[in-house]
PDB file of N, CA and C in Angstrom:
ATOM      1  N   UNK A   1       0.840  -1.172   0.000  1.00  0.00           N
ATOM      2  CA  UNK A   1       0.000   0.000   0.000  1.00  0.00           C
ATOM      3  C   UNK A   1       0.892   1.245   0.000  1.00  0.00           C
ATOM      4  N   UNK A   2       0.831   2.085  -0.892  1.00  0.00           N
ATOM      5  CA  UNK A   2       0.937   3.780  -1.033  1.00  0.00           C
ATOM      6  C   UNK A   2       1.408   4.060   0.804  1.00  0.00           C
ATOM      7  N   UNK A   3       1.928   4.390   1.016  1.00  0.00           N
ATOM      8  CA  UNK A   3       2.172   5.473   2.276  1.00  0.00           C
ATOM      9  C   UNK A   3       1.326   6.410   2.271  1.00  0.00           C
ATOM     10  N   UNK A   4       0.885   7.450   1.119  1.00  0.00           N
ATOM     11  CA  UNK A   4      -0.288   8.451   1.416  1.00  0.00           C
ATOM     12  C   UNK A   4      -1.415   7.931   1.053  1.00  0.00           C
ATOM     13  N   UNK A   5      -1.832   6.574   0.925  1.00  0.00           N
ATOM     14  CA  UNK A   5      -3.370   5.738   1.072  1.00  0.00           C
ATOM     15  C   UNK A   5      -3.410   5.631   2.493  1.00  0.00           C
ATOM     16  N   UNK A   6      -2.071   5.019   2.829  1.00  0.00           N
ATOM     17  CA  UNK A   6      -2.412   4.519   4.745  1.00  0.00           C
ATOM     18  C   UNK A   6      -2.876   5.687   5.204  1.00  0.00           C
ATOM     19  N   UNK A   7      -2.269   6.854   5.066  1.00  0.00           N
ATOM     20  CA  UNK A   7      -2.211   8.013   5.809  1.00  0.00           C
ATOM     21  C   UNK A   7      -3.651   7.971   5.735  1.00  0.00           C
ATOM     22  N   UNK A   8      -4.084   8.421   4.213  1.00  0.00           N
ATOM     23  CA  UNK A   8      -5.315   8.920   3.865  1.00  0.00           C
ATOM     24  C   UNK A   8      -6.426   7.996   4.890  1.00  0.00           C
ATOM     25  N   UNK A   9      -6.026   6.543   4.825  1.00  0.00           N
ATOM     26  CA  UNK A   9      -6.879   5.379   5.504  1.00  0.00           C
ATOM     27  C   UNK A   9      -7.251   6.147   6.971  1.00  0.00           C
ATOM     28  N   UNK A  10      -6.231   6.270   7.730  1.00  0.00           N
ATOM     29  CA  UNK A  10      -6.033   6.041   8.850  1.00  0.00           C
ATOM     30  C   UNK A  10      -6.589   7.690   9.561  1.00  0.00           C
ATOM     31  N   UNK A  11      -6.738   8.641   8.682  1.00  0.00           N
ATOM     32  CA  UNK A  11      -7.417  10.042   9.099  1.00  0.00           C
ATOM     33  C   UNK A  11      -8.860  10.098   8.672  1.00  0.00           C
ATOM     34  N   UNK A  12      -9.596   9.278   8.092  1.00  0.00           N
ATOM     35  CA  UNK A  12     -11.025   9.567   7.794  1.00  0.00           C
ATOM     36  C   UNK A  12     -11.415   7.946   8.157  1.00  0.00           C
ATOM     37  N   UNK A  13     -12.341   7.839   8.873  1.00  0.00           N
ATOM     38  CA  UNK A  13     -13.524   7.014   9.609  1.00  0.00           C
ATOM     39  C   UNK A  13     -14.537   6.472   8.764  1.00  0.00           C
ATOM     40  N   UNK A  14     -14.486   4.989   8.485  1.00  0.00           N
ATOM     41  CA  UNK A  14     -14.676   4.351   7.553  1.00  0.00           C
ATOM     42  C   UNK A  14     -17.059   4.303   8.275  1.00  0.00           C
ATOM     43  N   UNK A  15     -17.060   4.338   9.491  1.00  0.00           N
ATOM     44  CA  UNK A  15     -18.291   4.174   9.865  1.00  0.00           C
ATOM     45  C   UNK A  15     -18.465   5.279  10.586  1.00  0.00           C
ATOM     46  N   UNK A  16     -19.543   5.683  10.443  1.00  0.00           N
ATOM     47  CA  UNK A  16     -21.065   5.474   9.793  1.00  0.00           C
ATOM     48  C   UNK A  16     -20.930   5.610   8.510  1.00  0.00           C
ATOM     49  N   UNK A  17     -21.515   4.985   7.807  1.00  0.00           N
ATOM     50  CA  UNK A  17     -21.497   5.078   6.103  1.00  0.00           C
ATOM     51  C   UNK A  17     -23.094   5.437   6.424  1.00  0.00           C
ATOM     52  N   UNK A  18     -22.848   6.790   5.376  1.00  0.00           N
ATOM     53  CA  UNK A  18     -24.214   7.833   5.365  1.00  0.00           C
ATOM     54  C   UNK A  18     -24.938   7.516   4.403  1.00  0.00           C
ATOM     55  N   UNK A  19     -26.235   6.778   4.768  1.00  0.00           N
ATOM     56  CA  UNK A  19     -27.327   6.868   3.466  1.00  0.00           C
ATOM     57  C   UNK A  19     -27.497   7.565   2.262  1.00  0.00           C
ATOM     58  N   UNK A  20     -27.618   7.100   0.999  1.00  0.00           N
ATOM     59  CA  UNK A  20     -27.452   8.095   0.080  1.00  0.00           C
ATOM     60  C   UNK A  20     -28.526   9.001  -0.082  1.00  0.00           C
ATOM     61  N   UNK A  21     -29.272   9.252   0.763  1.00  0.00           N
ATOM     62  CA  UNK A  21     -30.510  10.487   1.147  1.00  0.00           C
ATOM     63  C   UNK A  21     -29.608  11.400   1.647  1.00  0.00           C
ATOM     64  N   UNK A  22     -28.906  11.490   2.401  1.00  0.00           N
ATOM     65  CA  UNK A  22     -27.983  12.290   3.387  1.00  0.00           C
ATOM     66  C   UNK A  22     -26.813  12.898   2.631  1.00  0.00           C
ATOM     67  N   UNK A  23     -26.161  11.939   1.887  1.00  0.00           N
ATOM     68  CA  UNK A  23     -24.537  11.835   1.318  1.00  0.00           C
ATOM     69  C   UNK A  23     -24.923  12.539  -0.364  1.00  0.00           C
ATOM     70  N   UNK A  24     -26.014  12.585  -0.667  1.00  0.00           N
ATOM     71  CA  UNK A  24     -26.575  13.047  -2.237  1.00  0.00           C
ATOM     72  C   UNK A  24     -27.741  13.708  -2.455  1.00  0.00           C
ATOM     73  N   UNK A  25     -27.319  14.538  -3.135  1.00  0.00           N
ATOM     74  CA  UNK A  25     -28.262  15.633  -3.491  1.00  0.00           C
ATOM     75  C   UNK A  25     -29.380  15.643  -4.247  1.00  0.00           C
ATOM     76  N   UNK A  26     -30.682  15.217  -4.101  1.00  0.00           N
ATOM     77  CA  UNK A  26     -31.533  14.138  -4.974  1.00  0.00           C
ATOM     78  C   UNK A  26     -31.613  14.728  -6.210  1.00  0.00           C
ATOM     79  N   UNK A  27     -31.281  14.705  -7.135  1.00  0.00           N
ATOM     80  CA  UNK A  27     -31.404  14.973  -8.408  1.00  0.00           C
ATOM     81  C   UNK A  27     -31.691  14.136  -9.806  1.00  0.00           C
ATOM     82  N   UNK A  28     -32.209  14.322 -11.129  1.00  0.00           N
ATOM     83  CA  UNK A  28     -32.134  13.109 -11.782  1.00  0.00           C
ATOM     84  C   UNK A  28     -30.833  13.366 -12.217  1.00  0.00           C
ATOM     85  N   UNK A  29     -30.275  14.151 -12.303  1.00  0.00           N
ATOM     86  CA  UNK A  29     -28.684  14.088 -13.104  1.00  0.00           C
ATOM     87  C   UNK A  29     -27.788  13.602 -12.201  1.00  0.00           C
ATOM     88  N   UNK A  30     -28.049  13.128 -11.033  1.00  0.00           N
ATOM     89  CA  UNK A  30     -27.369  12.308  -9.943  1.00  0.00           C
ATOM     90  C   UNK A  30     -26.876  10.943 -10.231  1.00  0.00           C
ATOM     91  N   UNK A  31     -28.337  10.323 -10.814  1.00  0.00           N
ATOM     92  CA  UNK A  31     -28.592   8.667 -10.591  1.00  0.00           C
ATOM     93  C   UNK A  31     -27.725   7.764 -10.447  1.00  0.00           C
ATOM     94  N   UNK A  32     -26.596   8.107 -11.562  1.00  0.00           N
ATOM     95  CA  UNK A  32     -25.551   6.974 -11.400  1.00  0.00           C
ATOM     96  C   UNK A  32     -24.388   7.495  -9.634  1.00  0.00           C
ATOM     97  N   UNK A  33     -24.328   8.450  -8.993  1.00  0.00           N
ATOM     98  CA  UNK A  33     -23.918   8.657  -8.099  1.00  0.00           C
ATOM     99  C   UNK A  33     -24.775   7.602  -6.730  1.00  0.00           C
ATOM    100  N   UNK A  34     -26.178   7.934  -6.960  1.00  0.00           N
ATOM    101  CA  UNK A  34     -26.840   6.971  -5.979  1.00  0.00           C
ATOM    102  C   UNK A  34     -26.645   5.335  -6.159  1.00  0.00           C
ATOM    103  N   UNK A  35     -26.117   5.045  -7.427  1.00  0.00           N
ATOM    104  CA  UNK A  35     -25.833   3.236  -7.751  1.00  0.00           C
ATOM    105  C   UNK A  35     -24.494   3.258  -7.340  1.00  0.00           C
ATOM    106  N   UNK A  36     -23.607   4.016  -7.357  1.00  0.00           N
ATOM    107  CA  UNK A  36     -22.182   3.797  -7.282  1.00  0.00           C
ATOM    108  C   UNK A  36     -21.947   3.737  -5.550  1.00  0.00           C
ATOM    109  N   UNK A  37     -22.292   5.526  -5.522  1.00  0.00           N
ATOM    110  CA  UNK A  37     -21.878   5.437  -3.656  1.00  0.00           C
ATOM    111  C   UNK A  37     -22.773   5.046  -2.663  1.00  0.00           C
ATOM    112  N   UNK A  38     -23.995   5.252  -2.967  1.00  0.00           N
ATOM    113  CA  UNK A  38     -25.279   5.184  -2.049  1.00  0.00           C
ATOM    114  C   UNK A  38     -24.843   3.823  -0.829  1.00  0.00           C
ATOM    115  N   UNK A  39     -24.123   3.978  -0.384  1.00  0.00           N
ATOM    116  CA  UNK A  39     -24.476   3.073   0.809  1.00  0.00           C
ATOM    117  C   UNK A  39     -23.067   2.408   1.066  1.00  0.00           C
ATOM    118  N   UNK A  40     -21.917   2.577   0.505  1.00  0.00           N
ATOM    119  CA  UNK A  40     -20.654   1.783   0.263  1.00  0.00           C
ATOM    120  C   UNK A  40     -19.965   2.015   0.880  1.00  0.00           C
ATOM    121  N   UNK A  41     -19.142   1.423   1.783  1.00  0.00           N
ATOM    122  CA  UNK A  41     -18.045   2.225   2.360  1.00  0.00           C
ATOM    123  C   UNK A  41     -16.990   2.549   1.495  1.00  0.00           C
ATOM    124  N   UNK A  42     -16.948   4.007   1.953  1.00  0.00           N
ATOM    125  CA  UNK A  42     -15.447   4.738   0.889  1.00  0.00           C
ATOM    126  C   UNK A  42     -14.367   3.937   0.743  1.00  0.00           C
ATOM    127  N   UNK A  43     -13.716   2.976   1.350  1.00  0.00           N
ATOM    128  CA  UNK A  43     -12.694   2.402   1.308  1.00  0.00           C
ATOM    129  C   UNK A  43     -13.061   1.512   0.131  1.00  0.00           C
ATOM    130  N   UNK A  44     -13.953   0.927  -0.060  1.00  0.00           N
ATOM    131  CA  UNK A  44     -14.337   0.122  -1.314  1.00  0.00           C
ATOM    132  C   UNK A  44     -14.552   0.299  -2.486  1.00  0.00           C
ATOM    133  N   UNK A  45     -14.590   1.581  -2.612  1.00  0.00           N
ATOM    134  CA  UNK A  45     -15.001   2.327  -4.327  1.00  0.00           C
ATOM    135  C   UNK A  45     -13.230   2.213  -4.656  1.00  0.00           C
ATOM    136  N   UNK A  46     -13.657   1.728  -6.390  1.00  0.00           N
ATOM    137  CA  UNK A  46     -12.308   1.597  -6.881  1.00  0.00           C
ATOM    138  C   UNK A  46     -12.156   2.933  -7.333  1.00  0.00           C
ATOM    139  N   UNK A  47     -10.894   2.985  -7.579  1.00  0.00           N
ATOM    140  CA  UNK A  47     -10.671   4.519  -8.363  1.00  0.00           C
ATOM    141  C   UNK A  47     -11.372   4.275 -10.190  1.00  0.00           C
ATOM    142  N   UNK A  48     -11.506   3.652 -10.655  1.00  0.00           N
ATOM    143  CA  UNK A  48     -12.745   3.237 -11.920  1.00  0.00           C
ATOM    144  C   UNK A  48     -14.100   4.170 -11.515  1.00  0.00           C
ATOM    145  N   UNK A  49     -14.872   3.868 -10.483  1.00  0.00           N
ATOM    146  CA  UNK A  49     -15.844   4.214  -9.662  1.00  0.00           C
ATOM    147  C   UNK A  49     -15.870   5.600  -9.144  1.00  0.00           C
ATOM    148  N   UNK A  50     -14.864   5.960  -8.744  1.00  0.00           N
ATOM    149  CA  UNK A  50     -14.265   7.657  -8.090  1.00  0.00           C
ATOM    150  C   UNK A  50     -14.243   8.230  -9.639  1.00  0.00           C
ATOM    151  N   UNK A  51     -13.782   7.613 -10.808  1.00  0.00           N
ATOM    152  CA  UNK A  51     -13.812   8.484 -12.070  1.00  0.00           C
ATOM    153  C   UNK A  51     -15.401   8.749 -12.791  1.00  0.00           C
ATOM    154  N   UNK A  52     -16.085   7.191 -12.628  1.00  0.00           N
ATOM    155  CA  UNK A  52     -17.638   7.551 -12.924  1.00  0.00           C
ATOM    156  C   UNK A  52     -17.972   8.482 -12.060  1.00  0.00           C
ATOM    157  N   UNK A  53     -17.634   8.617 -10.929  1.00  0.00           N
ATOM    158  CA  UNK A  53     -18.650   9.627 -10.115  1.00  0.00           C
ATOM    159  C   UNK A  53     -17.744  11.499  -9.927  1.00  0.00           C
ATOM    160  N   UNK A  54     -16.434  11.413 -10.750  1.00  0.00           N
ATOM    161  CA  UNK A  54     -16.207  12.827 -10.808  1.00  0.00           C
ATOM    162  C   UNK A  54     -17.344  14.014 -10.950  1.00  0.00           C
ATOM    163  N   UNK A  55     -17.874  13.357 -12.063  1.00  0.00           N
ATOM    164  CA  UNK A  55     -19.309  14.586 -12.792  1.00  0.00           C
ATOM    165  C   UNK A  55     -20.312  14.957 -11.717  1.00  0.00           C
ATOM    166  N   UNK A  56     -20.278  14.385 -11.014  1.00  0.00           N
ATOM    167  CA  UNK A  56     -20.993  14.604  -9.867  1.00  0.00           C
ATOM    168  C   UNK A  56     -21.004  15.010  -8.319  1.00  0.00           C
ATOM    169  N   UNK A  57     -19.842  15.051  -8.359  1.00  0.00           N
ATOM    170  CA  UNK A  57     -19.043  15.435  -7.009  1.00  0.00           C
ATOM    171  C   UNK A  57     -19.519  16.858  -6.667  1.00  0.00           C
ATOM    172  N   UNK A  58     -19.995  17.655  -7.327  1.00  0.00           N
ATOM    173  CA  UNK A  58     -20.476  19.050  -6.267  1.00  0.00           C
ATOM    174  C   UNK A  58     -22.102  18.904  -5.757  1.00  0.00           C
ATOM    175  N   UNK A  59     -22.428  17.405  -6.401  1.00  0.00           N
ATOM    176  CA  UNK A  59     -24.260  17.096  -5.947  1.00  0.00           C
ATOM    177  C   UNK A  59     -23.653  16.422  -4.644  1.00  0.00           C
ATOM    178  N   UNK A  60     -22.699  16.367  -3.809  1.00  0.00           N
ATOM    179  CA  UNK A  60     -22.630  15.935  -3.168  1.00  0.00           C
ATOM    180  C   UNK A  60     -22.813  16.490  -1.767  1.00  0.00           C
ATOM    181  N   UNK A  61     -23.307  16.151  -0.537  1.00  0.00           N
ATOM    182  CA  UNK A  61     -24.052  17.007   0.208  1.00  0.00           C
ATOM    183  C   UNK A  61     -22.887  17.524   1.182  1.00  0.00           C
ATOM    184  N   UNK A  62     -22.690  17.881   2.465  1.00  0.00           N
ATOM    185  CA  UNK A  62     -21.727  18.575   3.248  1.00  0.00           C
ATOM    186  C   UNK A  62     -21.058  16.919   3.480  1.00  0.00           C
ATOM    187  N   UNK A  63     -22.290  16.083   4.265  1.00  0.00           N
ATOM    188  CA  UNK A  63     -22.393  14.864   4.416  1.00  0.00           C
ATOM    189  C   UNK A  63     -21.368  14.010   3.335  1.00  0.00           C
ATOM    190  N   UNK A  64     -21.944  13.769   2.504  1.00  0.00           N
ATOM    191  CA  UNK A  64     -21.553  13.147   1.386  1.00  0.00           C
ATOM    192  C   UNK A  64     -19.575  13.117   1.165  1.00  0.00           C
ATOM    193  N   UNK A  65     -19.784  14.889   1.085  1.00  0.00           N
ATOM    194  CA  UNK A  65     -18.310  15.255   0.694  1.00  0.00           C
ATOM    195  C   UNK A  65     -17.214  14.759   1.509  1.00  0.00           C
ATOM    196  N   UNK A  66     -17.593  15.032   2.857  1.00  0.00           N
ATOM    197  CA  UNK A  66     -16.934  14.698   3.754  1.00  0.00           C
ATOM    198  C   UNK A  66     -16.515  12.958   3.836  1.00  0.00           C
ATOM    199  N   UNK A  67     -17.667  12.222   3.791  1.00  0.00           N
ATOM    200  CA  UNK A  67     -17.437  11.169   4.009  1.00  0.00           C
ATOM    201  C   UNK A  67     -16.668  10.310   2.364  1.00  0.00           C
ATOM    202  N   UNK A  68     -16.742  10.992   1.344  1.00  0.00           N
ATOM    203  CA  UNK A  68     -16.107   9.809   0.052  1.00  0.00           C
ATOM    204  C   UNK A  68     -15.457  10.886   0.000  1.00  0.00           C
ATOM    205  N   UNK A  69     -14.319  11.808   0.115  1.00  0.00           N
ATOM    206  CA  UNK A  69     -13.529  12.801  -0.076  1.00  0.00           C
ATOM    207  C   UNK A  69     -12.351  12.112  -0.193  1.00  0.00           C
ATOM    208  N   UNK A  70     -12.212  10.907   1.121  1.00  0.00           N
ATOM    209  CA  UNK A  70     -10.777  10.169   1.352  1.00  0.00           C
ATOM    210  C   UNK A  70     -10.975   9.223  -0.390  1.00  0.00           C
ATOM    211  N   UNK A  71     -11.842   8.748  -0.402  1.00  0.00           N
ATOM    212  CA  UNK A  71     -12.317   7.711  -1.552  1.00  0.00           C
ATOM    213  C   UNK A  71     -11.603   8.519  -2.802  1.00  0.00           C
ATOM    214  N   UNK A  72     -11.692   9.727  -3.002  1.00  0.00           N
ATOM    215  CA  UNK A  72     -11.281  10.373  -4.358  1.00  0.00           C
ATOM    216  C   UNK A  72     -10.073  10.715  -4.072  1.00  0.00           C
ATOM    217  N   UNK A  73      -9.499  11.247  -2.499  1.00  0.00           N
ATOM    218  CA  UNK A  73      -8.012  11.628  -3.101  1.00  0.00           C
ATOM    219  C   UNK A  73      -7.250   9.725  -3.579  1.00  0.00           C
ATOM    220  N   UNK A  74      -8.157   9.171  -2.625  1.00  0.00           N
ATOM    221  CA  UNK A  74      -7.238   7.929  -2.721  1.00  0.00           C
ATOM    222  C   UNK A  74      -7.149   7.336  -3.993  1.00  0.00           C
ATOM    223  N   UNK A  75      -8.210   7.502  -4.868  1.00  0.00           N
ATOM    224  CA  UNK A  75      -8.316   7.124  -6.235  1.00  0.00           C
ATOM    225  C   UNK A  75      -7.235   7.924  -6.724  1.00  0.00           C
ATOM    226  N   UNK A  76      -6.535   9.709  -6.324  1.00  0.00           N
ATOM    227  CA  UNK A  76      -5.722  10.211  -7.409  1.00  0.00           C
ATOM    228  C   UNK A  76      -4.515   9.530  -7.032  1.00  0.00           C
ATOM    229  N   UNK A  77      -4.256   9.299  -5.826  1.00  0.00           N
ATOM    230  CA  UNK A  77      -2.778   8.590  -5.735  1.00  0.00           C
ATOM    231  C   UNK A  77      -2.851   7.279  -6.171  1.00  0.00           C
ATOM    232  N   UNK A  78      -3.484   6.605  -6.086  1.00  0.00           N
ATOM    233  CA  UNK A  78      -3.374   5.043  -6.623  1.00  0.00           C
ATOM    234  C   UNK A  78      -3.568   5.057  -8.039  1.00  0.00           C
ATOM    235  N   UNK A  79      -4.338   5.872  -8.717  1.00  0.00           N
ATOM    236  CA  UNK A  79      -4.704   6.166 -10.412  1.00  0.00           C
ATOM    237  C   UNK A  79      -3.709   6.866 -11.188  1.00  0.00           C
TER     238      UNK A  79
END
């Protein structure tokens, strides 16, 4: 593992994983954000997954951001 994945791992809190009511901004231009993250823990989205869901990253709620934020930097260092 990356040294700045552990890091990244080990500063953001894998639980509570926030419902995607909470974590997403209901929209129809959302949808594929609610199939991808809706319910996943961030540690599990591949960086493949962090790239489908770029387009969508500002529908993301305070909630949301906070909690898959580690998920996307970790996708830029491992990608």
């Amino acid at each position: 593992m990356h040294p700045l994945v552990a890091d990244i791992a080990s500063c953001f809190p894998v639980h509570p994983i926030p419902n995607a009511r909470d974590a997403i901004i209901d929209t129809y231009m959302v949808e594929h954000l609610h199939e991808i993250l809706g319910g996943k823990p961030w540690p599990n989205l591949t960086p493949v997954e962090c790239r489908h869901c770029s387009d969508g990253f500002t529908f993301l709620t305070p909630i949301g951001l906070h909690y898959y934020l580690p998920a996307y930097m970790t996708a830029e260092v491992v990608d």
